[in-house]
C-alpha atoms as a PDB file:
ATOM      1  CA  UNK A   1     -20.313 -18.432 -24.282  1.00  0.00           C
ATOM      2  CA  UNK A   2     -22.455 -18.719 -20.908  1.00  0.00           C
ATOM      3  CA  UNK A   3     -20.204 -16.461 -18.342  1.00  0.00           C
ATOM      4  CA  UNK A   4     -21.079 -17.102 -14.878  1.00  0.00           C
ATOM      5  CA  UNK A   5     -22.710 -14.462 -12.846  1.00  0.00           C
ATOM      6  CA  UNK A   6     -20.456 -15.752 -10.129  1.00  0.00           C
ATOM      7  CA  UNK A   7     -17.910 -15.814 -11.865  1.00  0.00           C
ATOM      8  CA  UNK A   8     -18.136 -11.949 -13.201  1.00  0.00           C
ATOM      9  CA  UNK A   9     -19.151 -10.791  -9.974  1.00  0.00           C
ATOM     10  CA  UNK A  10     -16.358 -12.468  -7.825  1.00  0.00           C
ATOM     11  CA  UNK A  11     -13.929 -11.078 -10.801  1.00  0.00           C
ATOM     12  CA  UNK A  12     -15.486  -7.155 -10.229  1.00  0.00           C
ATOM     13  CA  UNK A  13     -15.174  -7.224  -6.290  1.00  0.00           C
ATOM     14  CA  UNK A  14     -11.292  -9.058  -6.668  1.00  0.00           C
ATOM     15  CA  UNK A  15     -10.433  -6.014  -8.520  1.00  0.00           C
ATOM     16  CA  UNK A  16     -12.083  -3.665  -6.246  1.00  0.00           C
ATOM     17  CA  UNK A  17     -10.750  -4.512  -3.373  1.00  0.00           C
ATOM     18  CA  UNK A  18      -7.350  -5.201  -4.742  1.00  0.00           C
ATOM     19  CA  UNK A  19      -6.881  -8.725  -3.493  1.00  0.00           C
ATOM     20  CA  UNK A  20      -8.540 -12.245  -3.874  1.00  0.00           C
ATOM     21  CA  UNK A  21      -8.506 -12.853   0.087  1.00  0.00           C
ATOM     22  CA  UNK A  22     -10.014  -9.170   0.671  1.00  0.00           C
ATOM     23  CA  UNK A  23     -12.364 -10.100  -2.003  1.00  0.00           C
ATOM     24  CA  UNK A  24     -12.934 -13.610  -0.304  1.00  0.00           C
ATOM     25  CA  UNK A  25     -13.876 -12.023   3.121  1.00  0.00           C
ATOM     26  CA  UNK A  26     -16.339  -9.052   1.918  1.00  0.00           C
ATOM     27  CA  UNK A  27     -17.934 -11.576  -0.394  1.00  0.00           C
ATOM     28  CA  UNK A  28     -18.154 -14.317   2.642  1.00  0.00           C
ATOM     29  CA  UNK A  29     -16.648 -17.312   0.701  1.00  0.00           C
ATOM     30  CA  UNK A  30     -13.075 -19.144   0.663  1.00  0.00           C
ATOM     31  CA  UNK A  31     -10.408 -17.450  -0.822  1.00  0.00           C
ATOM     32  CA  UNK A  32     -10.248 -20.517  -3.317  1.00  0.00           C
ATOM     33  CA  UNK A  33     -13.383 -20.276  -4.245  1.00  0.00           C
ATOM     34  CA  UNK A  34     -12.943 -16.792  -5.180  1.00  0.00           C
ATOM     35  CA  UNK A  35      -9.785 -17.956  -7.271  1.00  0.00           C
ATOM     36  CA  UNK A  36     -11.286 -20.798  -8.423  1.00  0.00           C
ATOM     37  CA  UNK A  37     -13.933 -18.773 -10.012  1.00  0.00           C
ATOM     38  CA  UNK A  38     -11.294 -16.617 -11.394  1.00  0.00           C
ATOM     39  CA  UNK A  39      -9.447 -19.034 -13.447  1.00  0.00           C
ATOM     40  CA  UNK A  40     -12.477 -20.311 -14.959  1.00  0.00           C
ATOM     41  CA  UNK A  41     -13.896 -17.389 -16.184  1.00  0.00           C
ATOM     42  CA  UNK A  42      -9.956 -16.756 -17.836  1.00  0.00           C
ATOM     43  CA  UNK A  43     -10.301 -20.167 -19.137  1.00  0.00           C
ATOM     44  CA  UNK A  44     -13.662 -19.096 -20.601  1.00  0.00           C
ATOM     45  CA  UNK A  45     -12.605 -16.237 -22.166  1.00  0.00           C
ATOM     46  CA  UNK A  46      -9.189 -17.330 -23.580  1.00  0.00           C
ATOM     47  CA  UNK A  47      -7.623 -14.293 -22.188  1.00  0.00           C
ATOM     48  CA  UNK A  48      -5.533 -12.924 -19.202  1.00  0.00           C
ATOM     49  CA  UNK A  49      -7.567 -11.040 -16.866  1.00  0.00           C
ATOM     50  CA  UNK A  50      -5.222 -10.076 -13.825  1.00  0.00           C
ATOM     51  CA  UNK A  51      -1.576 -10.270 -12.766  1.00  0.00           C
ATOM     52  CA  UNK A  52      -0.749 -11.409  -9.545  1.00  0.00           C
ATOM     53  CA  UNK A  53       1.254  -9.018  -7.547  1.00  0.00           C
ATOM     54  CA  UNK A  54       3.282  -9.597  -4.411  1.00  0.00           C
ATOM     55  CA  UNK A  55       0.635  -7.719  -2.413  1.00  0.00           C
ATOM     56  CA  UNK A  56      -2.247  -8.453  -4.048  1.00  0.00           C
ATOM     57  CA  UNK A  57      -3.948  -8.235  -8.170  1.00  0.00           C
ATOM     58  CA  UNK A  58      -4.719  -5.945 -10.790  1.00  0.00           C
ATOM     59  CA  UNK A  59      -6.758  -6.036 -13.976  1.00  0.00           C
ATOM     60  CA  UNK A  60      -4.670  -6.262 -17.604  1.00  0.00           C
ATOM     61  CA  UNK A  61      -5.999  -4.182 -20.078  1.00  0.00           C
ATOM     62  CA  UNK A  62      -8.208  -7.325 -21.515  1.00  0.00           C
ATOM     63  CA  UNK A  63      -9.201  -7.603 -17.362  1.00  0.00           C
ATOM     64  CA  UNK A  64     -10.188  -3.528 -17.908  1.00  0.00           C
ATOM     65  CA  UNK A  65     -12.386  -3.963 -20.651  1.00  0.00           C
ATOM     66  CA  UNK A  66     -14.463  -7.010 -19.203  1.00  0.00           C
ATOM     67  CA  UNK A  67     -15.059  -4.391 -16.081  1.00  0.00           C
ATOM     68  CA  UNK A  68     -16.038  -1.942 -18.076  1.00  0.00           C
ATOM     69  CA  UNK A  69     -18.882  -4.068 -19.891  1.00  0.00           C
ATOM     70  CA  UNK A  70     -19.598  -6.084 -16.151  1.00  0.00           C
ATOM     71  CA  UNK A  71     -20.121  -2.121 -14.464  1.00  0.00           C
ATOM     72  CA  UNK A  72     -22.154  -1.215 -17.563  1.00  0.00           C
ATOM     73  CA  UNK A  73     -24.362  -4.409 -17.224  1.00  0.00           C
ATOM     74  CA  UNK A  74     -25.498  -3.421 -13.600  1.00  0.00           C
ATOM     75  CA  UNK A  75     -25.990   0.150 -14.326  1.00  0.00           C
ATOM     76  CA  UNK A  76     -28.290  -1.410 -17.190  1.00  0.00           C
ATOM     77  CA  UNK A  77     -29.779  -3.838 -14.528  1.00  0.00           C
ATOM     78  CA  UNK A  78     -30.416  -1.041 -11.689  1.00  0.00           C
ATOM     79  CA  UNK A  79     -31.990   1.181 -14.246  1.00  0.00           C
ATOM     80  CA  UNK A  80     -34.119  -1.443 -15.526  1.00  0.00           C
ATOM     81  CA  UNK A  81     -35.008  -2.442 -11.509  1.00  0.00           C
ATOM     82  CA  UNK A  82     -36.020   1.041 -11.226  1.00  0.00           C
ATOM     83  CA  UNK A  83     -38.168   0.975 -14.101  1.00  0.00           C
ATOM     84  CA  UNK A  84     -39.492  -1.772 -13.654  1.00  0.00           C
ATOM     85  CA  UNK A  85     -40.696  -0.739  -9.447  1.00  0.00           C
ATOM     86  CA  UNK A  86     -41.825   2.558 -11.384  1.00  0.00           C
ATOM     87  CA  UNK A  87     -44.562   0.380 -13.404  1.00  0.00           C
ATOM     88  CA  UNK A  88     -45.369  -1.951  -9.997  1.00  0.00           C
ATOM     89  CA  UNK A  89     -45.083   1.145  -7.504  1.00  0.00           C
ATOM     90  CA  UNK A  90     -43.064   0.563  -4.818  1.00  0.00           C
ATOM     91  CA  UNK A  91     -41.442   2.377  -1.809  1.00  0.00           C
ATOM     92  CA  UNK A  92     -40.117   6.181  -2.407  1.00  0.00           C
ATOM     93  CA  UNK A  93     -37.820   8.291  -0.656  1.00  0.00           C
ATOM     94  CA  UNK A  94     -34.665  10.118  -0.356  1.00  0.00           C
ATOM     95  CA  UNK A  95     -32.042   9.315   2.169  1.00  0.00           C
ATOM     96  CA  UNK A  96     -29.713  12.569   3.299  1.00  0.00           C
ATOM     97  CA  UNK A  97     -26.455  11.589   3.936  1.00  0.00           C
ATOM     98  CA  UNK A  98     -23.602  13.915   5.662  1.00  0.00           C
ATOM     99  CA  UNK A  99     -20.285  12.728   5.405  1.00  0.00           C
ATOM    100  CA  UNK A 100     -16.680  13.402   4.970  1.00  0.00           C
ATOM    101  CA  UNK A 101     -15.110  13.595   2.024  1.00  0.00           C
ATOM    102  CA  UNK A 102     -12.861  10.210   2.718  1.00  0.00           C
ATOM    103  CA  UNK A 103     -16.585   8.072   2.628  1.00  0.00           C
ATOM    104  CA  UNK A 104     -17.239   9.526  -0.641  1.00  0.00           C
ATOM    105  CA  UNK A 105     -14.885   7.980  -3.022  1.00  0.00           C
ATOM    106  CA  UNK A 106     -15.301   3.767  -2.042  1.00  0.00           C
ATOM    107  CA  UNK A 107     -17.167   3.537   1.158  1.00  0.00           C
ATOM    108  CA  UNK A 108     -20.577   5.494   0.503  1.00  0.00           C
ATOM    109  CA  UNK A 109     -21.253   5.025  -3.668  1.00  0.00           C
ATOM    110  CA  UNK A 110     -20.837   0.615  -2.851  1.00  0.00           C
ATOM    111  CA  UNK A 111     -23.185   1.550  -0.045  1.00  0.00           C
ATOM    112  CA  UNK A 112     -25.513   3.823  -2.630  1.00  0.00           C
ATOM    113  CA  UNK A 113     -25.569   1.035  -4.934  1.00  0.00           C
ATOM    114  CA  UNK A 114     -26.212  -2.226  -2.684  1.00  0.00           C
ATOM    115  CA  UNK A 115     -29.065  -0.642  -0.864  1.00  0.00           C
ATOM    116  CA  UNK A 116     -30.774   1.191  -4.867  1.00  0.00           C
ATOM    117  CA  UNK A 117     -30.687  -2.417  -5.772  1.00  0.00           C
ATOM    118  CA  UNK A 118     -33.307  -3.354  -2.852  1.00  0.00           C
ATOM    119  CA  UNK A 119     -34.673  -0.332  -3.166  1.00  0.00           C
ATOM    120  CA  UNK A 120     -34.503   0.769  -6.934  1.00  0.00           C
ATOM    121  CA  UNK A 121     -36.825   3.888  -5.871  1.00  0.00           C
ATOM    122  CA  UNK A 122     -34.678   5.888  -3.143  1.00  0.00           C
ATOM    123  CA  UNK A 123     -32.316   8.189  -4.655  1.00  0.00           C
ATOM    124  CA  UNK A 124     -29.810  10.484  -1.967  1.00  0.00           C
ATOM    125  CA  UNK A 125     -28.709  13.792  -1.074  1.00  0.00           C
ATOM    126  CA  UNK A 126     -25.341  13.733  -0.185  1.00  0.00           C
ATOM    127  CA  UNK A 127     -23.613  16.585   2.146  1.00  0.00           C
ATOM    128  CA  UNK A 128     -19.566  16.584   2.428  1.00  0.00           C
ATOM    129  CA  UNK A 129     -17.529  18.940   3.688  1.00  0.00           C
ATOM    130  CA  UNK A 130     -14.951  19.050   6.955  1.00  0.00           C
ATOM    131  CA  UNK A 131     -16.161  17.782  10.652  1.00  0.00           C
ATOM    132  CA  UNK A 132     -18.286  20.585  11.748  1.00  0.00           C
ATOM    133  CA  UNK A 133     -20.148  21.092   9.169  1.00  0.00           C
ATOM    134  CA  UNK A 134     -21.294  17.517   8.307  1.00  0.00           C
ATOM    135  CA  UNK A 135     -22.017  17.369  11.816  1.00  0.00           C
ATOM    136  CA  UNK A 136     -24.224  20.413  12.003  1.00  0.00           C
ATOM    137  CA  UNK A 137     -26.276  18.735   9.456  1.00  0.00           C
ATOM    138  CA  UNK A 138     -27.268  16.282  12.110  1.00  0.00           C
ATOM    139  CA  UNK A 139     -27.672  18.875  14.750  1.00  0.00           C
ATOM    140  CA  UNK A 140     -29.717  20.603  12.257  1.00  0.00           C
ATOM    141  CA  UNK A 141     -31.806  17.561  11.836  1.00  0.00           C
ATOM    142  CA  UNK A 142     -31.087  18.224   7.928  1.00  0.00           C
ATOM    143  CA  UNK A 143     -28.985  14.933   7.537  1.00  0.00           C
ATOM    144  CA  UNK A 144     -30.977  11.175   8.236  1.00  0.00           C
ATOM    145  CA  UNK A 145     -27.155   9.651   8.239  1.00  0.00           C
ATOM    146  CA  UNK A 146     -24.074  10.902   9.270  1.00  0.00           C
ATOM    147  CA  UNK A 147     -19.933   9.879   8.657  1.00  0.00           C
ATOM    148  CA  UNK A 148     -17.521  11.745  10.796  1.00  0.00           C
ATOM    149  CA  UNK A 149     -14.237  11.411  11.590  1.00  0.00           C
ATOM    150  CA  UNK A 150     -13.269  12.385  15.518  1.00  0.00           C
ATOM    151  CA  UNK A 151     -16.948  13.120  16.613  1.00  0.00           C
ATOM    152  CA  UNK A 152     -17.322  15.246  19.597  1.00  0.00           C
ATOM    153  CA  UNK A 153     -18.186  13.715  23.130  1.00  0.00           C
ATOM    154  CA  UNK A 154     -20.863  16.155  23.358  1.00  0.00           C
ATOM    155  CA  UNK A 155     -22.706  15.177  20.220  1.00  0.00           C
ATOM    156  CA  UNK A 156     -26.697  14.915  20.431  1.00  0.00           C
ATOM    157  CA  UNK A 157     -26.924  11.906  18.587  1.00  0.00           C
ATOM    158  CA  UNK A 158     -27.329   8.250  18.508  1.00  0.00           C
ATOM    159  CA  UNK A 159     -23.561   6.910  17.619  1.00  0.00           C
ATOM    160  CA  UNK A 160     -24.612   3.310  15.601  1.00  0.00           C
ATOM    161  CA  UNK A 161     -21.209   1.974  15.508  1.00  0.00           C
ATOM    162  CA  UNK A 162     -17.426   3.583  15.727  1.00  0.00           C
ATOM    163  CA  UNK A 163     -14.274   2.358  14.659  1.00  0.00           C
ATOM    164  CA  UNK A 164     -10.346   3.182  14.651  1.00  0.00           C
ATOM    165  CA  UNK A 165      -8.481   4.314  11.921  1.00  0.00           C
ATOM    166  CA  UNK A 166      -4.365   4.788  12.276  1.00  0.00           C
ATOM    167  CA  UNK A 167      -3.036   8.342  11.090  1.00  0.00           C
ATOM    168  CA  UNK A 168       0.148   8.021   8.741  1.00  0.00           C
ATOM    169  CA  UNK A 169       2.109  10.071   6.090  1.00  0.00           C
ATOM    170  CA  UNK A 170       1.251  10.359   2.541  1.00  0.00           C
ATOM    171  CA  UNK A 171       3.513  10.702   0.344  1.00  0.00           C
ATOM    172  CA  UNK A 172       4.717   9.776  -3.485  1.00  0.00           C
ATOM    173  CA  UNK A 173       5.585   6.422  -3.854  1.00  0.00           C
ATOM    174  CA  UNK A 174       9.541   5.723  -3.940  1.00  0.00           C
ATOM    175  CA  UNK A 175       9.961   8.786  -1.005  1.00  0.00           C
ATOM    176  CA  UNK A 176      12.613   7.741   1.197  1.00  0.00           C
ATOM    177  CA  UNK A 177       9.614   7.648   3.963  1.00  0.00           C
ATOM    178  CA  UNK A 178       8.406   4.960   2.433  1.00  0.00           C
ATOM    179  CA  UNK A 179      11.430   2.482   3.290  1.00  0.00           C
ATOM    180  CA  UNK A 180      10.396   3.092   7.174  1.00  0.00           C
ATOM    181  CA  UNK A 181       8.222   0.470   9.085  1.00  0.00           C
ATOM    182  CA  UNK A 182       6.998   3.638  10.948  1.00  0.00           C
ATOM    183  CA  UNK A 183       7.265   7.028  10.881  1.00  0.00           C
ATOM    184  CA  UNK A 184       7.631   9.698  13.588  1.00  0.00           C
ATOM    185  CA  UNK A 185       7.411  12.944  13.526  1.00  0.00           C
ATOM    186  CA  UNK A 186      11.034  13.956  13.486  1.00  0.00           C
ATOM    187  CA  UNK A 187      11.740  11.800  10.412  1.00  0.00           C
ATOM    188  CA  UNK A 188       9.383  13.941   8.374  1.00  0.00           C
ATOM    189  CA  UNK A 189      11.206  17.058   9.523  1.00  0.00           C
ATOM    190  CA  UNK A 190      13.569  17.444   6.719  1.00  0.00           C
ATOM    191  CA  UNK A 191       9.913  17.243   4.087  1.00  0.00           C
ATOM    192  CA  UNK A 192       7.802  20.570   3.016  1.00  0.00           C
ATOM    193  CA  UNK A 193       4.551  19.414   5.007  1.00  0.00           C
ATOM    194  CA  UNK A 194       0.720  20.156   3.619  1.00  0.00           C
ATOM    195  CA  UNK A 195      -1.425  20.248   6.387  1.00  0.00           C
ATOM    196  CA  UNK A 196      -5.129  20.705   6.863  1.00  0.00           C
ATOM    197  CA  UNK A 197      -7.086  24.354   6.361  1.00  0.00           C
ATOM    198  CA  UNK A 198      -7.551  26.178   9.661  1.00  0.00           C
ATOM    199  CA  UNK A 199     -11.461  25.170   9.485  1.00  0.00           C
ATOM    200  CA  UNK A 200     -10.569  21.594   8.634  1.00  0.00           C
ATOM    201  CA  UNK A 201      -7.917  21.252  11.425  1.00  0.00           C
ATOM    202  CA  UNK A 202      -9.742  23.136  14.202  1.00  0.00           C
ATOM    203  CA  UNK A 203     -12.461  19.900  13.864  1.00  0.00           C
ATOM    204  CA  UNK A 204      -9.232  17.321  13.650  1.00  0.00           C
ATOM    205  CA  UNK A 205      -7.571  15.482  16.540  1.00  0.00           C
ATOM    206  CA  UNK A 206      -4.254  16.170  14.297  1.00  0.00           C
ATOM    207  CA  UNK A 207      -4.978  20.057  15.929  1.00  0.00           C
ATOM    208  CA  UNK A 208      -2.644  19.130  18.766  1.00  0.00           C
ATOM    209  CA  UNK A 209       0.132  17.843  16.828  1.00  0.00           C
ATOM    210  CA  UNK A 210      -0.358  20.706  14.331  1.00  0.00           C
ATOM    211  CA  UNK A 211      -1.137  24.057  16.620  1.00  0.00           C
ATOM    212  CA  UNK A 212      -0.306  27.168  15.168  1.00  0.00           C
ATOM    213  CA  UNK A 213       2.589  28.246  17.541  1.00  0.00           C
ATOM    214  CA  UNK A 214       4.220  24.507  17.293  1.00  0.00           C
ATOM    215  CA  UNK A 215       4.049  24.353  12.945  1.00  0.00           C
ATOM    216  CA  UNK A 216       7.181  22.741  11.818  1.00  0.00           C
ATOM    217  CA  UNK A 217       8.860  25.699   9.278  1.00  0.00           C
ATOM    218  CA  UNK A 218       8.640  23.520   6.750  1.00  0.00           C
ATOM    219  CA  UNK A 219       4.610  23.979   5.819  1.00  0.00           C
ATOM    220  CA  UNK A 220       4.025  25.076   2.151  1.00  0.00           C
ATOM    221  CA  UNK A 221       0.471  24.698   1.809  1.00  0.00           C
ATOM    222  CA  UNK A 222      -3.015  24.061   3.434  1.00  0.00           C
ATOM    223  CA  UNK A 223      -5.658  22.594   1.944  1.00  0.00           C
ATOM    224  CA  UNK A 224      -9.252  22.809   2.852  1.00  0.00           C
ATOM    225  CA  UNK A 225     -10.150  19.016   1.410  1.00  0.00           C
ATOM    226  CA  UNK A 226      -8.706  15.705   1.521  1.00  0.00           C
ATOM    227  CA  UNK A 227      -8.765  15.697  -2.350  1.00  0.00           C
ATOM    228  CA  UNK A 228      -6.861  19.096  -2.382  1.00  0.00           C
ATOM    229  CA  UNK A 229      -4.363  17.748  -0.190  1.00  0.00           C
ATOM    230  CA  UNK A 230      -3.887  14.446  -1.747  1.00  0.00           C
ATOM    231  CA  UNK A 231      -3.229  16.455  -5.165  1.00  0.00           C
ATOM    232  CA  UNK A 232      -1.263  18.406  -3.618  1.00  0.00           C
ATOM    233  CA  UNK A 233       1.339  15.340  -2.443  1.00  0.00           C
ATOM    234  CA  UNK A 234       0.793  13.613  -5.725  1.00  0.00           C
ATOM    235  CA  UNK A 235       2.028  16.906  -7.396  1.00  0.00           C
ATOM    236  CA  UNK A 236       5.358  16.121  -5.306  1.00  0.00           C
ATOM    237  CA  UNK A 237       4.533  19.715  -3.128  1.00  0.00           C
ATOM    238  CA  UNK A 238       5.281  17.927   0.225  1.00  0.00           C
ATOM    239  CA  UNK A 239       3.858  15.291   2.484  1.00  0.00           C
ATOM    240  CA  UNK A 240       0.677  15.543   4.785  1.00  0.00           C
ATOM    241  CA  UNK A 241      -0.347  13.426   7.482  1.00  0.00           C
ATOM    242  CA  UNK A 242      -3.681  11.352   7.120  1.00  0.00           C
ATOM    243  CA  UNK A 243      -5.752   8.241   7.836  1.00  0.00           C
ATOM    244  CA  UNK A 244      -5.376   5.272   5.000  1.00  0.00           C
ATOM    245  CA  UNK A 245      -8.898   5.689   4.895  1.00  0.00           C
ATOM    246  CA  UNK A 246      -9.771   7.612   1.205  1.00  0.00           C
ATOM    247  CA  UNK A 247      -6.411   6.930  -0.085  1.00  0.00           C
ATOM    248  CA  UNK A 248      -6.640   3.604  -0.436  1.00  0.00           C
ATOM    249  CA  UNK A 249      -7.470   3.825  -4.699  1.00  0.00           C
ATOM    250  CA  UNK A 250      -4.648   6.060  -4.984  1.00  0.00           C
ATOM    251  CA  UNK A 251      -2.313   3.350  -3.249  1.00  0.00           C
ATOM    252  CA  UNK A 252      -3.634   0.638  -5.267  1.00  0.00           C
ATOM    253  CA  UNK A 253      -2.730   2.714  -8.271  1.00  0.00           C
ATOM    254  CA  UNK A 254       0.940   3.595  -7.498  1.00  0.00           C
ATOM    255  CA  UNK A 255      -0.073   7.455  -7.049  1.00  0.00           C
ATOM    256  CA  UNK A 256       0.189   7.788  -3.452  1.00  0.00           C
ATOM    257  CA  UNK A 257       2.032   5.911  -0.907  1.00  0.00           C
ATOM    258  CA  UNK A 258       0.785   5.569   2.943  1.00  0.00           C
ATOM    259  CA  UNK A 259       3.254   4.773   6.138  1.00  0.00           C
ATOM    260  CA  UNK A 260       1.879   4.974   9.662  1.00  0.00           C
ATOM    261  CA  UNK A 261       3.035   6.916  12.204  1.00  0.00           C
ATOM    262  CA  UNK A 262       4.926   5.256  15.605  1.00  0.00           C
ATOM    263  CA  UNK A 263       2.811   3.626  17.618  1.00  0.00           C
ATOM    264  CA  UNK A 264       1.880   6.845  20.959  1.00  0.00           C
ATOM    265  CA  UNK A 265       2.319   9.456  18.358  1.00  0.00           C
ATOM    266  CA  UNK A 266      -1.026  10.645  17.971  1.00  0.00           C
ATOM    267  CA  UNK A 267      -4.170   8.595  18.808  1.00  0.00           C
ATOM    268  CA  UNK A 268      -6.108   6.539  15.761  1.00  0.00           C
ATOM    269  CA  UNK A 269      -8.614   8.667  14.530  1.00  0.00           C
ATOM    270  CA  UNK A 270     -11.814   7.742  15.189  1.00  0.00           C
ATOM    271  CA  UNK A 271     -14.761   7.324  12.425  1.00  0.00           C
ATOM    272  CA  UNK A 272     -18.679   7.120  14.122  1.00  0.00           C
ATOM    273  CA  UNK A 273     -21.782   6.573  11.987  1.00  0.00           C
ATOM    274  CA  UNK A 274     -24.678   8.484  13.549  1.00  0.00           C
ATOM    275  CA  UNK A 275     -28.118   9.196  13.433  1.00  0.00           C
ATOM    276  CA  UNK A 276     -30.230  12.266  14.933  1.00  0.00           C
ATOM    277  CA  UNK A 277     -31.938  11.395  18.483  1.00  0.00           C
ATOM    278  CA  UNK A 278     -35.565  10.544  18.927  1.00  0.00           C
ATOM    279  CA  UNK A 279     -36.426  10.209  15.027  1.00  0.00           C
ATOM    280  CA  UNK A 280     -37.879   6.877  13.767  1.00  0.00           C
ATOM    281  CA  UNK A 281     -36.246   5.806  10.556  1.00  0.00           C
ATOM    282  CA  UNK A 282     -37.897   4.264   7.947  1.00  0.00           C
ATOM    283  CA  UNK A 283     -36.702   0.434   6.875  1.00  0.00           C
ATOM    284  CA  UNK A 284     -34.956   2.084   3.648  1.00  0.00           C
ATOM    285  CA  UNK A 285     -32.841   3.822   5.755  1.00  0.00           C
ATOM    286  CA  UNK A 286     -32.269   1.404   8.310  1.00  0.00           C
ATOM    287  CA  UNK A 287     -31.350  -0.806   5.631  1.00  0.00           C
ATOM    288  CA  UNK A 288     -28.608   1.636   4.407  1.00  0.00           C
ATOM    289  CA  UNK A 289     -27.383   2.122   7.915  1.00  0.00           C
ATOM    290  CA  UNK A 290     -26.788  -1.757   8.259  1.00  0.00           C
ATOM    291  CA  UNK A 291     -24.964  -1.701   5.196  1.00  0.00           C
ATOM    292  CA  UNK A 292     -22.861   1.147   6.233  1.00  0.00           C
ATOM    293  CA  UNK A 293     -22.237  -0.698   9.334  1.00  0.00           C
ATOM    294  CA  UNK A 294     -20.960  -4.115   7.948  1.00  0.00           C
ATOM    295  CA  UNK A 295     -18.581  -1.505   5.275  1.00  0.00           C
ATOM    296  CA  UNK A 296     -17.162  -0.150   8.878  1.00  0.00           C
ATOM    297  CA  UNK A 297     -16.247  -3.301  10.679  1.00  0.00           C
ATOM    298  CA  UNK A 298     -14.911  -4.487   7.309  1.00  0.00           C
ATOM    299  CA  UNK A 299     -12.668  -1.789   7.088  1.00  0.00           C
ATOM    300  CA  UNK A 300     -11.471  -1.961  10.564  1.00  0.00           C
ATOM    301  CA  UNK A 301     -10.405  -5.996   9.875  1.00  0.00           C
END
């Protein structure tokens, strides 16, 4: 049996991102290609491998265990790249990274992981937390890269590239919310509401929708973390309003669902990469800021 590294690797990112098209565009080929490749390596392997859904694909259980051997084969690889630049030498270093917790679930470890490959010998320190403190990292000159959401105009730092990201309500799948197009804010009236800890939503532009003397009577938690909060909604506690960004693996798997909110409810949050002011980078970190970069402007389509 010679399997196709093409083949394999097209089959990982389909299943990663969800869809063959979404696959198609981050990979930079035609969508058939990307399916063509697909039904080979089936063909190959005698077995099922995904089921086509009406918005996309997911592995079978057959699909599952070919992923699980594919992941483990370029963990092997990457350690063995590593190794291997140990015995030639090679270039060292350690990139600090300040972000919030939203980059740290797809975004940032596909990031980690494209850029260890070209350079097998840079490991990270990674920061997370709400808005002001990942972003007194940078002031601090303690972080080399930096993911914010909602950045302040008055930030000291060099803003590499921003993009837009629509606020909506999460909420379990099958919620009556979820039959809306849209949601505003007096639909979600009748729903307890989780919102944001006070130090979370003080460095949030949802602060003006959600100021202390304007809370709907309805709030029956805060959470300090998107993670929190996002448990807290799967654990059918409430809603909570929040980008699509971070949420996007619990969508694929049925355990959250997402709805926007009307269009001149709140502005899109916006997401900036930065770096501190008048520090030269080296071409490690340069590299991973180019990566991070093409990530971005994937995600904002």
């Amino acid at each position: 049996m010679a399997l196709t590294r093409t083949a394999l690797r097209y089959f990982d990112e389909a299943i990663r991102q969800g869809s063959i098209r979404k696959a198609a565009d981050h990979l930079h080929v035609a969508s058939s290609a990307v399916n063509r490749q697909l039904l080979q390596l089936e063909e190959e392997l005698d077995v099922r491998l995904f089921e086509r859904l009406p918005r996309g694909i997911r592995a079978t259980a057959a699909g599952e265990i070919v992923l699980g051997y594919l992941r483990r084969w370029n963990r092997e690889a990457v350690s063995l790249n590593r190794d291997l630049a140990a015995l030639r030498g090679g270039v060292r270093g350690t990139i600090r990274i300040a972000a919030s917790e939203s980059f740290t679930e797809e975004l940032l470890p596909r990031a980690m992981h494209e850029l260890q490959a070209r350079y097998p010998q840079i490991d990270f320190s990674l920061i997370s937390g709400d808005n002001y403190l990942i972003t007194s990292q940078l002031l601090a000159r303690d972080a080399d890269v930096v993911l914010a959401f909602d950045a302040r105009d008055d930030m000291r730092a060099q803003i590499v590239t921003t993009i837009t990201s629509p606020l909506g309500v999460i909420t379990q799948p099958g919620h009556p919310l979820t039959r809306l197009r849209a949601v505003k804010v007096s639909d979600c009236a009748p729903y307890p509401l989780v919102i944001p800890g006070t130090d979370w939503l003080q460095h949030s532009g949802l602060k003006a929708m959600l100021e202390e003397d304007n809370l709907p009577s309805t709030v029956v938690a805060r959470a300090e973390r998107p993670g929190m909060l996002k448990a807290l909604v799967r654990a059918g506690l409430g809603i909570a309003y929040l980008t699509a960004l971070g949420v996007e693996r619990d969508i694929e798997e049925r355990k959250l669902a997402w709805t926007p909110l009307a269009p001149g409810t709140i502005k899109h949050a916006t997401i900036s990469l930065m770096l501190p002011r008048s520090r030269t980078a080296p071409a490690y970190t340069t590299a991973f800021v180019e990566i991070l970069q093409r990530e971005l402007q994937a995600l904002q389509g």
